[in-house]
PDB file of N, CA and C in Angstrom:
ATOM      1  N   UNK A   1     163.452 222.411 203.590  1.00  0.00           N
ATOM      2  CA  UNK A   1     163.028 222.490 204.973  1.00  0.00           C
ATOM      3  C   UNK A   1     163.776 223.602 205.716  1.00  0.00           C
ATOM      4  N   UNK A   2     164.989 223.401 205.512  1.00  0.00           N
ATOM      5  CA  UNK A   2     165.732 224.784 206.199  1.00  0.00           C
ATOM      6  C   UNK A   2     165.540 226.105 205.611  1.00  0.00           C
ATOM      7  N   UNK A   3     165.319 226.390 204.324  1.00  0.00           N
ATOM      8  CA  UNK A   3     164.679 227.302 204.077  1.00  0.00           C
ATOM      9  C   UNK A   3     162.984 227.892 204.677  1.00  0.00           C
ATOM     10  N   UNK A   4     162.536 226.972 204.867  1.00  0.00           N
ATOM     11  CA  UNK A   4     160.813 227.560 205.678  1.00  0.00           C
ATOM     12  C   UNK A   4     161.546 227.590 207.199  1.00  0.00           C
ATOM     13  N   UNK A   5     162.529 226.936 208.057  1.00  0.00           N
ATOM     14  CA  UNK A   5     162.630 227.310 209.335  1.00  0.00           C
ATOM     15  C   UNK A   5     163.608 228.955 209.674  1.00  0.00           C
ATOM     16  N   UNK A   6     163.890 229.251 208.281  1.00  0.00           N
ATOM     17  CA  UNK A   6     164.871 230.673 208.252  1.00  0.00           C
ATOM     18  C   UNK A   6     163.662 231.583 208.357  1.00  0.00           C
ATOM     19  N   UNK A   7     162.929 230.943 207.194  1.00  0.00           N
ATOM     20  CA  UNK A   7     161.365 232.462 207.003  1.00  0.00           C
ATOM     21  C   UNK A   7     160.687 232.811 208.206  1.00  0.00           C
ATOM     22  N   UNK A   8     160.803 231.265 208.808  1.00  0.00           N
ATOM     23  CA  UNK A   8     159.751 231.323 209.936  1.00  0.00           C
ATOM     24  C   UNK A   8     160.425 232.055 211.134  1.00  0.00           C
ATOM     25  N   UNK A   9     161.961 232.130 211.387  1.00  0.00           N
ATOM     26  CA  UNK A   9     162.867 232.297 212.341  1.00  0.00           C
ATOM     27  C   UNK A   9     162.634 233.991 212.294  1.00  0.00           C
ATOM     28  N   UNK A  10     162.849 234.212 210.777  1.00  0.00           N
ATOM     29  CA  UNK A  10     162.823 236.250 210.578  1.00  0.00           C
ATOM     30  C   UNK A  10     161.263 236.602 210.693  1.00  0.00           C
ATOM     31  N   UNK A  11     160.227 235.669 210.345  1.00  0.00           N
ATOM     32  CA  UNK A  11     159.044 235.837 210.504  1.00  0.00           C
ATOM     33  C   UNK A  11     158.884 236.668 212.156  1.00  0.00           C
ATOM     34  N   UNK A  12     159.369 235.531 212.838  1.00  0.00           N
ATOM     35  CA  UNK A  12     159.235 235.826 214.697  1.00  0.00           C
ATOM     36  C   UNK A  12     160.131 237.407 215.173  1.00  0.00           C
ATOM     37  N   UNK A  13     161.125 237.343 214.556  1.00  0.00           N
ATOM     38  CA  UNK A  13     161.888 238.556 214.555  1.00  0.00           C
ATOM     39  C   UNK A  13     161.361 239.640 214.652  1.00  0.00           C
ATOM     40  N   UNK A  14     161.589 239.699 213.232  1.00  0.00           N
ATOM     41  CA  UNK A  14     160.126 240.577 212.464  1.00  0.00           C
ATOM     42  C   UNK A  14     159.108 240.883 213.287  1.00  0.00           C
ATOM     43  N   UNK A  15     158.257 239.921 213.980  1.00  0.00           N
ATOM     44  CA  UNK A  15     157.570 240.267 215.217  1.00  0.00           C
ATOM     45  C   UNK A  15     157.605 241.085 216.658  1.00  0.00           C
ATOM     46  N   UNK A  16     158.610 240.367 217.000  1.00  0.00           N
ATOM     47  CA  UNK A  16     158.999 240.985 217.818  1.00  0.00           C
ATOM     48  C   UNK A  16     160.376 242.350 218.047  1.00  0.00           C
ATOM     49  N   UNK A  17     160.254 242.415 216.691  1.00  0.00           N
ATOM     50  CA  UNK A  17     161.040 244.023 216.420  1.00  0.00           C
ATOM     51  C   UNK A  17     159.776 245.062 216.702  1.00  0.00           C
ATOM     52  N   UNK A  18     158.542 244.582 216.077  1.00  0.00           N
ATOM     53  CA  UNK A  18     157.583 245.353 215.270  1.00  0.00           C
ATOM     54  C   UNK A  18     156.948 245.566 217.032  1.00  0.00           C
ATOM     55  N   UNK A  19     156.846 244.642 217.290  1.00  0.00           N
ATOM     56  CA  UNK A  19     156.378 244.850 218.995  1.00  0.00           C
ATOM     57  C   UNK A  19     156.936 245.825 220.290  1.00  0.00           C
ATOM     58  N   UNK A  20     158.261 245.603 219.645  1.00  0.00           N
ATOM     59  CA  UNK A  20     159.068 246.227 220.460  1.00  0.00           C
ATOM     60  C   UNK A  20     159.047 247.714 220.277  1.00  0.00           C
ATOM     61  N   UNK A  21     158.939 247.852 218.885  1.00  0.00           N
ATOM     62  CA  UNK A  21     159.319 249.391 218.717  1.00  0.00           C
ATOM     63  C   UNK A  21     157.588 250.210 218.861  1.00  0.00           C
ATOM     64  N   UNK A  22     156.355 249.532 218.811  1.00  0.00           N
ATOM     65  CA  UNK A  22     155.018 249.876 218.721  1.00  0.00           C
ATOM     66  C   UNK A  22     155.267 249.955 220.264  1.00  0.00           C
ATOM     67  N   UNK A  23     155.864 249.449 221.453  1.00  0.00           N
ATOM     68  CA  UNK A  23     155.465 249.697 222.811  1.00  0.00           C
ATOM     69  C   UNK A  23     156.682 250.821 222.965  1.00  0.00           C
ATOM     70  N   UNK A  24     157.761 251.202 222.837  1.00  0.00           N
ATOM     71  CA  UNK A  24     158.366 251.643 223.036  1.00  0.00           C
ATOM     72  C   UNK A  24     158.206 253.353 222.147  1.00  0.00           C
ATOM     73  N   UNK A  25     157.311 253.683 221.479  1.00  0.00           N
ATOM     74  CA  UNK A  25     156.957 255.020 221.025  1.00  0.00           C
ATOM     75  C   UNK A  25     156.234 255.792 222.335  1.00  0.00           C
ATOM     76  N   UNK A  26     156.249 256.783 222.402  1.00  0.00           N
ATOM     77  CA  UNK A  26     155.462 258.155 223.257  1.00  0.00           C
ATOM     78  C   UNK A  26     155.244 259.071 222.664  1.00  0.00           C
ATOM     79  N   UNK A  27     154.219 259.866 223.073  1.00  0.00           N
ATOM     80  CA  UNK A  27     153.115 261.175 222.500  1.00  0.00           C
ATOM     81  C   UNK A  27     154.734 262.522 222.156  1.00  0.00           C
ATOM     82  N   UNK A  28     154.542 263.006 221.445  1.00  0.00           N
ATOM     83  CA  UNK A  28     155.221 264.036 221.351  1.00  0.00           C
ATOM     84  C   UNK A  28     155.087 264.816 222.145  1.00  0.00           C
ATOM     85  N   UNK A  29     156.364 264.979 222.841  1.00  0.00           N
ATOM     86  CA  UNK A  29     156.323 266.409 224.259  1.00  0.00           C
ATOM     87  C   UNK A  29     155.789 267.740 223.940  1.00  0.00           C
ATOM     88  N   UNK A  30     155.199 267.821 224.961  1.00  0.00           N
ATOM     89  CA  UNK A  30     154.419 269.689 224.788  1.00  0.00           C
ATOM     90  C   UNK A  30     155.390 270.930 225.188  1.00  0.00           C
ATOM     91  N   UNK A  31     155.727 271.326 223.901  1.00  0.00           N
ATOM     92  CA  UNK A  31     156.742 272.694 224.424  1.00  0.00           C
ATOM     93  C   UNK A  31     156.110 273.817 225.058  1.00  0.00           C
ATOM     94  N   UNK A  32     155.402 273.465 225.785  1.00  0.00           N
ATOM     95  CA  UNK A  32     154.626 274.382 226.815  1.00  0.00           C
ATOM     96  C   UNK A  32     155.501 275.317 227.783  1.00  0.00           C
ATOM     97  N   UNK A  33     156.358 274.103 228.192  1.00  0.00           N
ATOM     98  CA  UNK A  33     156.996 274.027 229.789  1.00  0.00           C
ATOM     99  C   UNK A  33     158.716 275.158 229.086  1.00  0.00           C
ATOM    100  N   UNK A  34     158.859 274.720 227.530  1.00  0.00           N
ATOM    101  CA  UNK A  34     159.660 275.228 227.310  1.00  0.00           C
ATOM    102  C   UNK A  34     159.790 276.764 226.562  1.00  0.00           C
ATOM    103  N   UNK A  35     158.450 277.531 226.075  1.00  0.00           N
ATOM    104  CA  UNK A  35     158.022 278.573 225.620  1.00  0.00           C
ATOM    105  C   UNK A  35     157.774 279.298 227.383  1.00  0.00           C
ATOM    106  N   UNK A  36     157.593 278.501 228.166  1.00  0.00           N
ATOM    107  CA  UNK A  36     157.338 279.279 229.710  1.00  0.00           C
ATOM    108  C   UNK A  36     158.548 280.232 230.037  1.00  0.00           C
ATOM    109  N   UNK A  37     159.639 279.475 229.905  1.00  0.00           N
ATOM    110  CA  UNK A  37     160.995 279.427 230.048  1.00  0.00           C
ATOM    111  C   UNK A  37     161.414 280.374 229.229  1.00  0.00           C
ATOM    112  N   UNK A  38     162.161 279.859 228.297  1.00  0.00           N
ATOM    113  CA  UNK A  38     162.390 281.144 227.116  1.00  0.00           C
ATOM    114  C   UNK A  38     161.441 282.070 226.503  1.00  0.00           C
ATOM    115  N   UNK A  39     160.537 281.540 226.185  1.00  0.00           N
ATOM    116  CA  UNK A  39     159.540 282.993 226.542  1.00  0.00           C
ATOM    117  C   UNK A  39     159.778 283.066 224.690  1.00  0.00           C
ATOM    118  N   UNK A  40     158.423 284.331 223.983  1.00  0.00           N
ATOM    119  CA  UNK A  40     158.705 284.624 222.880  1.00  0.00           C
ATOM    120  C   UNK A  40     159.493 285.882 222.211  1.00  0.00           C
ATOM    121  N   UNK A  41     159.876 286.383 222.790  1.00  0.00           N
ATOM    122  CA  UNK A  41     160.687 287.840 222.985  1.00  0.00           C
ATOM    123  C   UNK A  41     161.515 287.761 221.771  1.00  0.00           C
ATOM    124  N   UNK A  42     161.663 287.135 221.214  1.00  0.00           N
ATOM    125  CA  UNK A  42     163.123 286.938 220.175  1.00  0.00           C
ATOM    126  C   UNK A  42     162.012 286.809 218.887  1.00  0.00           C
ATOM    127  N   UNK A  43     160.588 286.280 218.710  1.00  0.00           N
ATOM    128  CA  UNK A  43     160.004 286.309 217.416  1.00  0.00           C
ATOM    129  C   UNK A  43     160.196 288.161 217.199  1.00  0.00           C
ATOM    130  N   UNK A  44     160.961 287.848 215.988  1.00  0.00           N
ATOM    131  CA  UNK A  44     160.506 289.393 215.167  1.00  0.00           C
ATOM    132  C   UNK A  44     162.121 290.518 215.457  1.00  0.00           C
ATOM    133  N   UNK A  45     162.685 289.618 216.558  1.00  0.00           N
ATOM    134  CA  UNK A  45     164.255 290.654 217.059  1.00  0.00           C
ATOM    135  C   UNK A  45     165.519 290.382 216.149  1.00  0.00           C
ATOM    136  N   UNK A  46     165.959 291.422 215.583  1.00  0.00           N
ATOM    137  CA  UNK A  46     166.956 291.236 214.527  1.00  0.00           C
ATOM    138  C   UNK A  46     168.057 292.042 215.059  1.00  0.00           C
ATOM    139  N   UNK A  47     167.902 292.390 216.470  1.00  0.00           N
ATOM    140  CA  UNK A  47     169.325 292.758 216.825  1.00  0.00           C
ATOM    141  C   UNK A  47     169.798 294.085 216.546  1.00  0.00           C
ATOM    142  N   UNK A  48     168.605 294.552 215.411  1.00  0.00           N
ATOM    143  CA  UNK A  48     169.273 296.138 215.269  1.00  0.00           C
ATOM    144  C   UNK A  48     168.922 296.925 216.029  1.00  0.00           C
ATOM    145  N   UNK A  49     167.752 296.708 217.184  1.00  0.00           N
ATOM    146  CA  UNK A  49     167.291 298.084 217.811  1.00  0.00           C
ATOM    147  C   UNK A  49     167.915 298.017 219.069  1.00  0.00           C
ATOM    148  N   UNK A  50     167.748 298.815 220.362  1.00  0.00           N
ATOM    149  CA  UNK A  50     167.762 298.890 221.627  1.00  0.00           C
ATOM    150  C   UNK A  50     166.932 297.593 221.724  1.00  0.00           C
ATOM    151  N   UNK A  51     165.798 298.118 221.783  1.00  0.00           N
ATOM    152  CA  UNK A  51     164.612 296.999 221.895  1.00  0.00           C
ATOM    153  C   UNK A  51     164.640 295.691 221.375  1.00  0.00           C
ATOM    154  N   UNK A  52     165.714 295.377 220.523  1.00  0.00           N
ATOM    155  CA  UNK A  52     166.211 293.776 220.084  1.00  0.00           C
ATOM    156  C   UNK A  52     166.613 293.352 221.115  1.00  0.00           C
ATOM    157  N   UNK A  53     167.764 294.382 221.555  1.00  0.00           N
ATOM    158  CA  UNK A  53     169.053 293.699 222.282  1.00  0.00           C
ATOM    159  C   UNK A  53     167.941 293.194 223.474  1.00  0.00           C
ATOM    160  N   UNK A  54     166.957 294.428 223.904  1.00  0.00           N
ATOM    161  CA  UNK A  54     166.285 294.058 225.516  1.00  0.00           C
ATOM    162  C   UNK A  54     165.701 293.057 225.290  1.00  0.00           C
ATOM    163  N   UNK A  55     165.162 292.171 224.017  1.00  0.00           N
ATOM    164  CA  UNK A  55     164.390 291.171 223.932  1.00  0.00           C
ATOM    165  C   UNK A  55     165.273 289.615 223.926  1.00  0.00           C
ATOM    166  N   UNK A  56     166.167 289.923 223.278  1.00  0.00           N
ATOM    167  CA  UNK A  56     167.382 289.224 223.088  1.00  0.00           C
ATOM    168  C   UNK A  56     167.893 288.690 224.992  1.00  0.00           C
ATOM    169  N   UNK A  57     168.167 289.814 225.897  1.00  0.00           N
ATOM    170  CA  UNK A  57     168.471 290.001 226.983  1.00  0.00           C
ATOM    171  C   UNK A  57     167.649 289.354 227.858  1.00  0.00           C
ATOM    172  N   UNK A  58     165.944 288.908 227.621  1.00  0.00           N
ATOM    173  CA  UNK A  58     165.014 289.171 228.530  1.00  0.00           C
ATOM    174  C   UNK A  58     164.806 287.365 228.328  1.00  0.00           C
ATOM    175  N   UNK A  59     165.268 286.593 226.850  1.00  0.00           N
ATOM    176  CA  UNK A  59     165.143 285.314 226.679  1.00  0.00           C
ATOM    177  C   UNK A  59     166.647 284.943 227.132  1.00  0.00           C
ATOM    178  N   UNK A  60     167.502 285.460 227.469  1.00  0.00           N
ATOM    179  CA  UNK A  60     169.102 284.542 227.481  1.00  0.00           C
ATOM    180  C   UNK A  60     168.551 284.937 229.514  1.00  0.00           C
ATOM    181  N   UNK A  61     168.068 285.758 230.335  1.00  0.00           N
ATOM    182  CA  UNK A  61     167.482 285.474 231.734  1.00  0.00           C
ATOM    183  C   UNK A  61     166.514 284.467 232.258  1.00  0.00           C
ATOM    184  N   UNK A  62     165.793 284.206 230.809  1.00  0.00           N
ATOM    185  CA  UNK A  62     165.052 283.018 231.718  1.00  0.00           C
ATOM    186  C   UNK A  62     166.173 281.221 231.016  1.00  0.00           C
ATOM    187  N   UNK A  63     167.018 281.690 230.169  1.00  0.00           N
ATOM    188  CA  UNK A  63     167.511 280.230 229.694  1.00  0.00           C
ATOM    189  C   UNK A  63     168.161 280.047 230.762  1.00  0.00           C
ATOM    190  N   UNK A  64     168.948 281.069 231.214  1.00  0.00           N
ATOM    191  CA  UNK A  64     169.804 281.007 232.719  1.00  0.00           C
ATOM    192  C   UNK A  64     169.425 280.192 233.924  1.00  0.00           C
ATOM    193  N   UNK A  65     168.238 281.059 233.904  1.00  0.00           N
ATOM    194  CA  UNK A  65     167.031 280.855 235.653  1.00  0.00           C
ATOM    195  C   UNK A  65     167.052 279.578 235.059  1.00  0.00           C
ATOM    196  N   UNK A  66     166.648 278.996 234.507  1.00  0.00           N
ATOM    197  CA  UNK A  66     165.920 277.812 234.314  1.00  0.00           C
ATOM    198  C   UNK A  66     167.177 276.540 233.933  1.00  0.00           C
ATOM    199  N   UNK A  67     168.395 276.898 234.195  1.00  0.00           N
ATOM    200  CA  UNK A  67     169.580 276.296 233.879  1.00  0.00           C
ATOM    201  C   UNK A  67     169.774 275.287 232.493  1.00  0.00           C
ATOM    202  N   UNK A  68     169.561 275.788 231.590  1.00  0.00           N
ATOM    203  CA  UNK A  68     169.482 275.345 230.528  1.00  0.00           C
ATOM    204  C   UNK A  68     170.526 275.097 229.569  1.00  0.00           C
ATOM    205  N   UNK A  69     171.284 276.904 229.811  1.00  0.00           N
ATOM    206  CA  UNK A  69     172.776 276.883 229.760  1.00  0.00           C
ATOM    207  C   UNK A  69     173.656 276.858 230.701  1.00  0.00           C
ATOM    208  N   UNK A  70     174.862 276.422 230.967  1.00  0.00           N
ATOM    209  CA  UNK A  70     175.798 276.362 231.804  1.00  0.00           C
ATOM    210  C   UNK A  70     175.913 277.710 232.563  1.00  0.00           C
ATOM    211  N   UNK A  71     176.661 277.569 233.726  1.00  0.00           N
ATOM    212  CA  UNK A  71     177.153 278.869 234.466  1.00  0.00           C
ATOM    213  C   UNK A  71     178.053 279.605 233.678  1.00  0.00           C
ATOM    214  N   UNK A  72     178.709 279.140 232.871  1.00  0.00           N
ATOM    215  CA  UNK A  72     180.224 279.485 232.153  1.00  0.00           C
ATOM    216  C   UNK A  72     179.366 280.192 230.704  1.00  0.00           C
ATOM    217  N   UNK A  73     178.070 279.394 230.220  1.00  0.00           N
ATOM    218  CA  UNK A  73     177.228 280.194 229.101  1.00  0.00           C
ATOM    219  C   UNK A  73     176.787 281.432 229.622  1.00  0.00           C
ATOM    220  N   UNK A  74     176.110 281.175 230.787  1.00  0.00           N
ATOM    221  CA  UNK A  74     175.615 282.811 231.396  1.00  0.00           C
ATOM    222  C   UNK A  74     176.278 283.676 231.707  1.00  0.00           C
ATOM    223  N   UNK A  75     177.589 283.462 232.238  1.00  0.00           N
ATOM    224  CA  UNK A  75     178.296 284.417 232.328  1.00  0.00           C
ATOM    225  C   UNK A  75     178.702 284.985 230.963  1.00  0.00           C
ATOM    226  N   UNK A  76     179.076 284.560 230.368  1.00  0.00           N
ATOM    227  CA  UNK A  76     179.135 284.966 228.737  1.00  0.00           C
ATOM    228  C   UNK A  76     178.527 285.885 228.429  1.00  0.00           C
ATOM    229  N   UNK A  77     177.402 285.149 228.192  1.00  0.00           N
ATOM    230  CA  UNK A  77     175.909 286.965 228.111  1.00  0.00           C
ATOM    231  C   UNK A  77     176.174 287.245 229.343  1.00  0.00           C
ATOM    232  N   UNK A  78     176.250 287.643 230.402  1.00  0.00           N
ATOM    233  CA  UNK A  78     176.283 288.830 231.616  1.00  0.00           C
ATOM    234  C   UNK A  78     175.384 288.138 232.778  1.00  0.00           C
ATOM    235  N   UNK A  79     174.535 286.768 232.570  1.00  0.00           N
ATOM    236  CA  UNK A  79     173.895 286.705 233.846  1.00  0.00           C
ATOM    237  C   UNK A  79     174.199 286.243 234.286  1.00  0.00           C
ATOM    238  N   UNK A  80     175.713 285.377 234.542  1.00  0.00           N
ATOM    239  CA  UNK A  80     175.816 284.539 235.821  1.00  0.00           C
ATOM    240  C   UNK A  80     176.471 285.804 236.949  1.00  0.00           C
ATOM    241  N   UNK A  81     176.493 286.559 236.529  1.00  0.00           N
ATOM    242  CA  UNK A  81     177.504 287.342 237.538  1.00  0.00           C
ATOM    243  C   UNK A  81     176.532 287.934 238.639  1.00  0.00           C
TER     244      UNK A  81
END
């Protein structure tokens, strides 16, 4: 008898784990809001040209604007100043 009131006890569990975690999922966020922001400037930049660094330069201005990194990060690269 105490064995069927254990099954039945993890049975309910079991339930209400399975409930809990099925209401508690959400849609995967749209990196929309975050490609706005940083922008694509860095696909394809390897840092060796002028034109790296400006692309490199043009995504660490909007991580800034958009406070993403700290004041103490931006100043680092050159934009908090």
């Amino acid at each position: 008898m105490r064995a069927v009131m254990q099954r039945a006890m993890l049975a309910v569990i079991l339930t209400y784990a399975s409930i809990g975690a099925a209401c508690g999922t959400t849609e995967p966020a749209s990196v929309d809001g975050l490609r706005r922001v940083v922008g694509t400037d860095l696909i394809g930049a390897r840092g060796a040209t002028t034109e790296d660094q400006r692309k490199i330069d043009r995504t660490a201005v909007g991580i800034c604007a958009a406070a993403i990194w700290t004041k103490t990060e931006c100043e680092r690269h050159g934009e908090g100043r």
